[in-house]
C-alpha atoms as a PDB file:
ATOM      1  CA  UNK A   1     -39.491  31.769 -86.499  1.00  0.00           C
ATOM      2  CA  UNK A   2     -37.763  30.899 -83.686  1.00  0.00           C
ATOM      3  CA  UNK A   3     -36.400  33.561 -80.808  1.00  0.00           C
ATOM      4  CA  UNK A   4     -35.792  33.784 -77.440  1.00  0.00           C
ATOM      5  CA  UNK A   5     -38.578  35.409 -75.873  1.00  0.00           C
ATOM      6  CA  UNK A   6     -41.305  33.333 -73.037  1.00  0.00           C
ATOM      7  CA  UNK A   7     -44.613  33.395 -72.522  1.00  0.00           C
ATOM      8  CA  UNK A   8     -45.669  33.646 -68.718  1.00  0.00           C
ATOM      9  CA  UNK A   9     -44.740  30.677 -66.322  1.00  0.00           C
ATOM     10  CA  UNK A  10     -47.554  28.477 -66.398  1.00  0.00           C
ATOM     11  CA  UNK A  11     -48.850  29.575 -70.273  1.00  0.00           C
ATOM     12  CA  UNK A  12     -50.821  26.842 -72.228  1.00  0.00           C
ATOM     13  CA  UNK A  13     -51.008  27.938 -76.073  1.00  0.00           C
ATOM     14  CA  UNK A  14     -52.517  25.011 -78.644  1.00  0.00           C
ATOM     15  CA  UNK A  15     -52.735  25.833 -82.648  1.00  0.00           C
ATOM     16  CA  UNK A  16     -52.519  24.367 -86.001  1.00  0.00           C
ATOM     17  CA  UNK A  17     -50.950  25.153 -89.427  1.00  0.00           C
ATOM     18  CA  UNK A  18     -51.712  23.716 -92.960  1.00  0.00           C
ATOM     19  CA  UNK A  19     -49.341  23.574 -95.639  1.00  0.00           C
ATOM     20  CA  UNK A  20     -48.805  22.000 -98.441  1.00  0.00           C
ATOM     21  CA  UNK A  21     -49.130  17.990 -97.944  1.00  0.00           C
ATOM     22  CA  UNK A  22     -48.273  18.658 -94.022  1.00  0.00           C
ATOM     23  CA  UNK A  23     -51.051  19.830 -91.325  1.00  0.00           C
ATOM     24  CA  UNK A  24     -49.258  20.200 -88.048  1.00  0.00           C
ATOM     25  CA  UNK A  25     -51.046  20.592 -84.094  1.00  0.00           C
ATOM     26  CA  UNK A  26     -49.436  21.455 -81.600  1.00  0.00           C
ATOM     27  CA  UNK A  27     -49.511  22.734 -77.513  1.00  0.00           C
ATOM     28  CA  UNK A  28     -46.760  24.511 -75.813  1.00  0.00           C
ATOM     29  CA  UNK A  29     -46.784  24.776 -72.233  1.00  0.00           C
ATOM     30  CA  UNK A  30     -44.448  27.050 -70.502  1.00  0.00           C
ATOM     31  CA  UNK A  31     -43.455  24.679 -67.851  1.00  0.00           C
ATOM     32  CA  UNK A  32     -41.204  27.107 -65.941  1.00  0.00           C
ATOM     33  CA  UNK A  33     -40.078  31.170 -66.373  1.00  0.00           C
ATOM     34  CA  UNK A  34     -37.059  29.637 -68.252  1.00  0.00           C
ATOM     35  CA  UNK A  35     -38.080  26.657 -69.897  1.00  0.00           C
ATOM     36  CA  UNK A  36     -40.570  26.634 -72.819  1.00  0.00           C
ATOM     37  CA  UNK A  37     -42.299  22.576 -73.994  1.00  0.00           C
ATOM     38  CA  UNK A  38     -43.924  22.225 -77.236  1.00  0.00           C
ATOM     39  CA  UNK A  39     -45.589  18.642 -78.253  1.00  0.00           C
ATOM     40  CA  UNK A  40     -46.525  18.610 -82.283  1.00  0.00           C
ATOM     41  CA  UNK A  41     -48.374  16.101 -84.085  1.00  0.00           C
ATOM     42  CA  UNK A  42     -48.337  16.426 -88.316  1.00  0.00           C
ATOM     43  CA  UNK A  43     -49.997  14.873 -90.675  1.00  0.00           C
ATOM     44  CA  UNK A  44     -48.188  14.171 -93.970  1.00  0.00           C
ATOM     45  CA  UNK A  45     -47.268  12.311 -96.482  1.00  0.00           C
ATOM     46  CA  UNK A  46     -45.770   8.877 -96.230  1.00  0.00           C
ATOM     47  CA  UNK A  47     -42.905   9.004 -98.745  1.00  0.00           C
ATOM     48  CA  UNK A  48     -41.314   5.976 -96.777  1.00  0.00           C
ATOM     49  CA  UNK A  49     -44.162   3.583 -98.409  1.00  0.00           C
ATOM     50  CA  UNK A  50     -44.828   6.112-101.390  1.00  0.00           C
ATOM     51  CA  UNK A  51     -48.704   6.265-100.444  1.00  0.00           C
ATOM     52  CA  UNK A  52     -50.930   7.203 -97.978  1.00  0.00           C
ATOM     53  CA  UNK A  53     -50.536   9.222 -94.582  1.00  0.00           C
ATOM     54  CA  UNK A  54     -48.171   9.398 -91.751  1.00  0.00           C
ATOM     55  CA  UNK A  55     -48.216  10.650 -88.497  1.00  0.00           C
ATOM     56  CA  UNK A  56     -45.197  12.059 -87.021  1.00  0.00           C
ATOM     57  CA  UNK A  57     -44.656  13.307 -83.147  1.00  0.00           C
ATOM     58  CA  UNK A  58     -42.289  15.836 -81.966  1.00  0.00           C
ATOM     59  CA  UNK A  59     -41.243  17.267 -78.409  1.00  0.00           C
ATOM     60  CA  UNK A  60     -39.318  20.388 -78.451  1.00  0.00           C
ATOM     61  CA  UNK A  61     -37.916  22.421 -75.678  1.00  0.00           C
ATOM     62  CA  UNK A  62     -36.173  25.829 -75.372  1.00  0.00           C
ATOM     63  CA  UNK A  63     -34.359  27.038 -72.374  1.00  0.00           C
ATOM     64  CA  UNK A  64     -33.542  30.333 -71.558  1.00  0.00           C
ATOM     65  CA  UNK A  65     -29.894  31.122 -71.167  1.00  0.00           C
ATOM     66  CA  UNK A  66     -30.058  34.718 -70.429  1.00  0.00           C
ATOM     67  CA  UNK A  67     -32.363  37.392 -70.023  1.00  0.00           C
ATOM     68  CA  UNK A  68     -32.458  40.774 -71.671  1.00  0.00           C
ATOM     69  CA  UNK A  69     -30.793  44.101 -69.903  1.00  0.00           C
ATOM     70  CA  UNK A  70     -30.335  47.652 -70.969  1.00  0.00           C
ATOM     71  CA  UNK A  71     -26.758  46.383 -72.905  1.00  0.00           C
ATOM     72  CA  UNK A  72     -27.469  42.638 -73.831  1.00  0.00           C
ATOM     73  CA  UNK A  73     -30.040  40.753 -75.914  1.00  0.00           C
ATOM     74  CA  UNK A  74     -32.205  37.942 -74.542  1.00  0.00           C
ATOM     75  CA  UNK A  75     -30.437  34.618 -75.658  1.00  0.00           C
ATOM     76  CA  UNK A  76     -32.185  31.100 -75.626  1.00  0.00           C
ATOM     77  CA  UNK A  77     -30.989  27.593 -76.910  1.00  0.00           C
ATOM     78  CA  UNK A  78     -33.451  25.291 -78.262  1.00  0.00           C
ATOM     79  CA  UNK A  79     -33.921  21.698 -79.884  1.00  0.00           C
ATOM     80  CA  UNK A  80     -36.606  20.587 -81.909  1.00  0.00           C
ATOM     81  CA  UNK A  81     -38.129  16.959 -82.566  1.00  0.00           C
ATOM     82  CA  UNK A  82     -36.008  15.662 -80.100  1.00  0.00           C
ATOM     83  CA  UNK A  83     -37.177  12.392 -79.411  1.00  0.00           C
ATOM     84  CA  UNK A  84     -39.173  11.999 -82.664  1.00  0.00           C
ATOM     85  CA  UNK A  85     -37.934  10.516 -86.023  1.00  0.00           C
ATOM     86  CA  UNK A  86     -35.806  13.343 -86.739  1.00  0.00           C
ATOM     87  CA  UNK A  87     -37.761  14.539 -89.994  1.00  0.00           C
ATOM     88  CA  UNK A  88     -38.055  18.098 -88.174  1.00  0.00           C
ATOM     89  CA  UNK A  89     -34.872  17.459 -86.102  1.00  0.00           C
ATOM     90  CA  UNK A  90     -33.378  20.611 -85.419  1.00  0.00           C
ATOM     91  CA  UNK A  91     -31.132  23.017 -83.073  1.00  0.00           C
ATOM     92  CA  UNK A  92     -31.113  26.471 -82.874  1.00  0.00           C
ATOM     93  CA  UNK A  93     -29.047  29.340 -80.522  1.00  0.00           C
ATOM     94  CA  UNK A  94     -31.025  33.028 -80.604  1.00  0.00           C
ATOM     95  CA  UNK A  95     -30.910  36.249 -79.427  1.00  0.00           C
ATOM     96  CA  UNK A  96     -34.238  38.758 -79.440  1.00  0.00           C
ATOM     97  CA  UNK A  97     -33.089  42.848 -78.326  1.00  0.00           C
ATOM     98  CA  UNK A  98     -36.369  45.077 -78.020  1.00  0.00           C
ATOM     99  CA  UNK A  99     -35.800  48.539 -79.202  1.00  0.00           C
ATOM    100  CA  UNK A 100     -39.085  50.848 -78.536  1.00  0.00           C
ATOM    101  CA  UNK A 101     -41.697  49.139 -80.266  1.00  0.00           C
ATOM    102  CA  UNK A 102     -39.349  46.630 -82.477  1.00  0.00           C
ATOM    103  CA  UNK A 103     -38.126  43.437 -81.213  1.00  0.00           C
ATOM    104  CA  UNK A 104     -35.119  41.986 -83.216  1.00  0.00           C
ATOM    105  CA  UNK A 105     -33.952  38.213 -83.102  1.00  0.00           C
ATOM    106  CA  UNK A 106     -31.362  36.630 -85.163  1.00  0.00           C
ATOM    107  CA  UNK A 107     -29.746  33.236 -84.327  1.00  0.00           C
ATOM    108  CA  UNK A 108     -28.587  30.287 -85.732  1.00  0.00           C
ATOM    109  CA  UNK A 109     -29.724  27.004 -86.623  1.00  0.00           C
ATOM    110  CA  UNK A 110     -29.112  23.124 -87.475  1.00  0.00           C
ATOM    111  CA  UNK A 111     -30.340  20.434 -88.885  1.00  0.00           C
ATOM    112  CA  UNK A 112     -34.012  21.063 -90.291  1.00  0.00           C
ATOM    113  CA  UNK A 113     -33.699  24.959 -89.142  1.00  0.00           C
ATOM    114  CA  UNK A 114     -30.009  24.915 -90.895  1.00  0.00           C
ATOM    115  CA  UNK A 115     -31.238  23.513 -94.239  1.00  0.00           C
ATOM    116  CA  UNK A 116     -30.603  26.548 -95.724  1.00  0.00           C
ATOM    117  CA  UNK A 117     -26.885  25.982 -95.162  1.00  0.00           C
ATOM    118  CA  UNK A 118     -25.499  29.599 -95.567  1.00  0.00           C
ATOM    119  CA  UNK A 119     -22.382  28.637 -93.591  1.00  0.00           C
ATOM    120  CA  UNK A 120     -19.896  25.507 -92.169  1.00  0.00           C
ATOM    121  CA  UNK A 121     -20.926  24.464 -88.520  1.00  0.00           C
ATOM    122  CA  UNK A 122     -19.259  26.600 -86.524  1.00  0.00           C
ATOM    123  CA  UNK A 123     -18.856  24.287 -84.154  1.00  0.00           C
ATOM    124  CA  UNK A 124     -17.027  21.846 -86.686  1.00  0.00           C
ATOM    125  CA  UNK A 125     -13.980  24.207 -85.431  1.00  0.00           C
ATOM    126  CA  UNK A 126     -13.987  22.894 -81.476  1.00  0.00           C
ATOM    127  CA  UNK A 127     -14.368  19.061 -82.686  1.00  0.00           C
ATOM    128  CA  UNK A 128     -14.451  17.701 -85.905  1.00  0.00           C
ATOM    129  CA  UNK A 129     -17.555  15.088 -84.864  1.00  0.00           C
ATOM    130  CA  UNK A 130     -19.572  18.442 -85.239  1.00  0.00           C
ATOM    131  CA  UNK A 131     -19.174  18.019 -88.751  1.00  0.00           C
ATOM    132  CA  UNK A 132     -20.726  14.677 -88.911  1.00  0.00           C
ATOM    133  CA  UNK A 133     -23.870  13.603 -90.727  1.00  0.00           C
ATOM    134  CA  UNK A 134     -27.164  14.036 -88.901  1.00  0.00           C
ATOM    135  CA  UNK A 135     -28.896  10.225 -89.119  1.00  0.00           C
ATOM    136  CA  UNK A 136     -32.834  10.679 -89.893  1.00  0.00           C
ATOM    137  CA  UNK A 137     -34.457   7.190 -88.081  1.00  0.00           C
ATOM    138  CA  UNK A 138     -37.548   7.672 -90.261  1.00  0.00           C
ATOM    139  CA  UNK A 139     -40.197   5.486 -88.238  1.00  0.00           C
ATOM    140  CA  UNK A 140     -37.831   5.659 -85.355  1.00  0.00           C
ATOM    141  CA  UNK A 141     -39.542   8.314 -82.945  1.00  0.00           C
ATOM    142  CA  UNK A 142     -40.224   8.568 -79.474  1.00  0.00           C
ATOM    143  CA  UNK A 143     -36.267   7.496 -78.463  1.00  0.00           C
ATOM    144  CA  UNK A 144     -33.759  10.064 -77.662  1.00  0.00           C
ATOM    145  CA  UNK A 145     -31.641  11.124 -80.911  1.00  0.00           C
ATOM    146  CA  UNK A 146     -28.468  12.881 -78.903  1.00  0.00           C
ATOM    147  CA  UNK A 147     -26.340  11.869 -81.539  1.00  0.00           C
ATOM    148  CA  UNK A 148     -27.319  14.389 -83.989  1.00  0.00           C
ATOM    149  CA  UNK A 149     -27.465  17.312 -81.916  1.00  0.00           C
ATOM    150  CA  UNK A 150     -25.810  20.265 -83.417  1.00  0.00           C
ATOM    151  CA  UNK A 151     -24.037  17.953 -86.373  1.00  0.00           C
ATOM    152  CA  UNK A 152     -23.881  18.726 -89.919  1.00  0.00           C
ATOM    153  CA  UNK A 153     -21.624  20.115 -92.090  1.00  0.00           C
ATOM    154  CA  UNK A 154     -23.627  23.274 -92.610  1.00  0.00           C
ATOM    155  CA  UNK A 155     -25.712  25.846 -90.447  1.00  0.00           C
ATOM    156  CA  UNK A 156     -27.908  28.781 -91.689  1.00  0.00           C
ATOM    157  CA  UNK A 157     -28.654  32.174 -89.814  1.00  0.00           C
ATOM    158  CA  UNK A 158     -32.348  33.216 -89.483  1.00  0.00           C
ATOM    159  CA  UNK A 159     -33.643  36.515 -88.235  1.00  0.00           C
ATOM    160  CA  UNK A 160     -36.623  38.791 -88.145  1.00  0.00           C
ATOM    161  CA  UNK A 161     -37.948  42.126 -86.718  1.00  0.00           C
ATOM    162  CA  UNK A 162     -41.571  43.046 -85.015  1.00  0.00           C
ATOM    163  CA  UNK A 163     -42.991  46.074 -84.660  1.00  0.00           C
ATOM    164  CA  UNK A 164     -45.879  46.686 -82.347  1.00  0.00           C
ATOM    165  CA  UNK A 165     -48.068  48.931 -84.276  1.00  0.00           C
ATOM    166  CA  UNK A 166     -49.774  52.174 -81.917  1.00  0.00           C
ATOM    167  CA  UNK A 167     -53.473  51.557 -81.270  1.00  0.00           C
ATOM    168  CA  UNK A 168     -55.772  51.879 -84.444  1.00  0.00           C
ATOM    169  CA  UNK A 169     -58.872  53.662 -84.121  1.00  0.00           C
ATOM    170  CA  UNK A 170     -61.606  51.513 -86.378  1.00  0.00           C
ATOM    171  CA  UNK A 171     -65.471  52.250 -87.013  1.00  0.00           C
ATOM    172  CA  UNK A 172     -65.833  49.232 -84.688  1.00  0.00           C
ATOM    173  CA  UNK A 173     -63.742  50.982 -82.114  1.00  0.00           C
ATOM    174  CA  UNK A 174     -59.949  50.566 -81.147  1.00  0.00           C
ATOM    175  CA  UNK A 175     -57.781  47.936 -82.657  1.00  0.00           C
ATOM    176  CA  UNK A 176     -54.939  46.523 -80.202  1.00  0.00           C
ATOM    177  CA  UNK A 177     -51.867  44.310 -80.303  1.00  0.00           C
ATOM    178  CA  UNK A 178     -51.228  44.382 -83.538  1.00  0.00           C
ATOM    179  CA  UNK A 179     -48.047  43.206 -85.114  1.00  0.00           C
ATOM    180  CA  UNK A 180     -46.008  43.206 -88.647  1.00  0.00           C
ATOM    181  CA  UNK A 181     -43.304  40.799 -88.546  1.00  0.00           C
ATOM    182  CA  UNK A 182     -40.678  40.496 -91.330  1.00  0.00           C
ATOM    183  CA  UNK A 183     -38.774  37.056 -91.296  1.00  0.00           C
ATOM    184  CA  UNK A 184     -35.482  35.358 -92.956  1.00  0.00           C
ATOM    185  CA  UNK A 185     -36.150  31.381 -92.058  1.00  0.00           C
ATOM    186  CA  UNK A 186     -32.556  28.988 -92.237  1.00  0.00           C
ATOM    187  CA  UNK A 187     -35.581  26.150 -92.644  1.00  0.00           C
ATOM    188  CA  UNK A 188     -35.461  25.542 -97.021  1.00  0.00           C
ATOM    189  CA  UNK A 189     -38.554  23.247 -96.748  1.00  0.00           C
ATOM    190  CA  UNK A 190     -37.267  21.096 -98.343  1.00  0.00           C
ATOM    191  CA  UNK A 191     -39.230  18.388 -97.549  1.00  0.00           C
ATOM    192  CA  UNK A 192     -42.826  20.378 -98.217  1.00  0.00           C
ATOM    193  CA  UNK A 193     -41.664  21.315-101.751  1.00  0.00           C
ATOM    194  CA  UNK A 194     -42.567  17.358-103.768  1.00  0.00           C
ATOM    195  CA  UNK A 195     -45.026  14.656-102.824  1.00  0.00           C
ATOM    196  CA  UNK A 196     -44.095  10.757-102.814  1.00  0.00           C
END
């Protein structure tokens, strides 16, 4: 789930994830204190020729707007897949407030993190093109997709909560850093839920 907290400038992080029909890799490199780069390659399905698998790239980025104070959350803006086909195309504003040991975020997303479509794009109320459809260039990737950026006629709110649990004392001695997290995603899955 997305919020808007960074890792350290200069952070390299690499992982993987297997679902259903889609295995994802990916490394995020925190390129500056306020600007977090992910690159993701996934494995799935090729529904476009009904058989076999296809590879699909992504590049996201998040960009801090604000940092957190006594009074005011930490707030960050991010897109995802932004130059790739637009499967996982996606926008997303969020806001993360620490209180003691929890950390709350809640934002809001489009596009593949708005499937969920709990509301009308807010931003269909400044200018109507907000409300526009979102084009998915399906073998299309690597170009800029501007066009869709924050479109759609719906948006969906995701949020979660972590709590750092105190220091665990084990047979096998102390257990540190760890968290339970509790998550609403605005992402339905759609896409992971059939095969061809």
């Amino acid at each position: 789930m997305r919020n808007a907290r960074f890792r350290p400038d200069g952070t390299i992080e690499a992982g993987t994830a297997w679902r259903r029909q889609r295995h994802s890799w990916f490394l995020s490199f925190q390129a500056l204190p306020f600007l977090e780069t992910t690159f993701r390659l996934t494995d799935r399905l090729d529904a476009t020729r009904g058989r076999g698998i296809a590879n699909d790239r992504a590049f996201d980025l998040k960009l801090r707007l604000w940092q957190e104070n006594a009074w005011r959350p930490a707030l960050a803006a991010g897109v995802q897949d932004v130059i790739g086909t637009g499967l996982y195309g996606g926008e997303y504003i969020v806001a993360s407030k620490r209180f003691w040991d929890v950390d709350v975020s809640l934002g809001l997303g489009w596009g593949r993190l708005g499937t969920g479509g709990d509301i009308d794009n807010p931003l269909g109320e400044t200018w109507t093109g907000f409300r526009g459809d979102r084009p998915r260039r399906v073998g299309a990737g690597g170009t800029p997709n501007f066009g869709s950026l924050f479109r759609g006629e719906r948006a969906a709110v995701f949020g979660g909560i972590e709590w750092s649990l105190p220091a665990l004392p084990s047979p096998l001695g102390t257990i540190e850093d760890v968290r339970a997290k509790l998550e609403w995603s605005g992402d339905a899955l759609r896409d992971e839920r059939g095969g061809y």
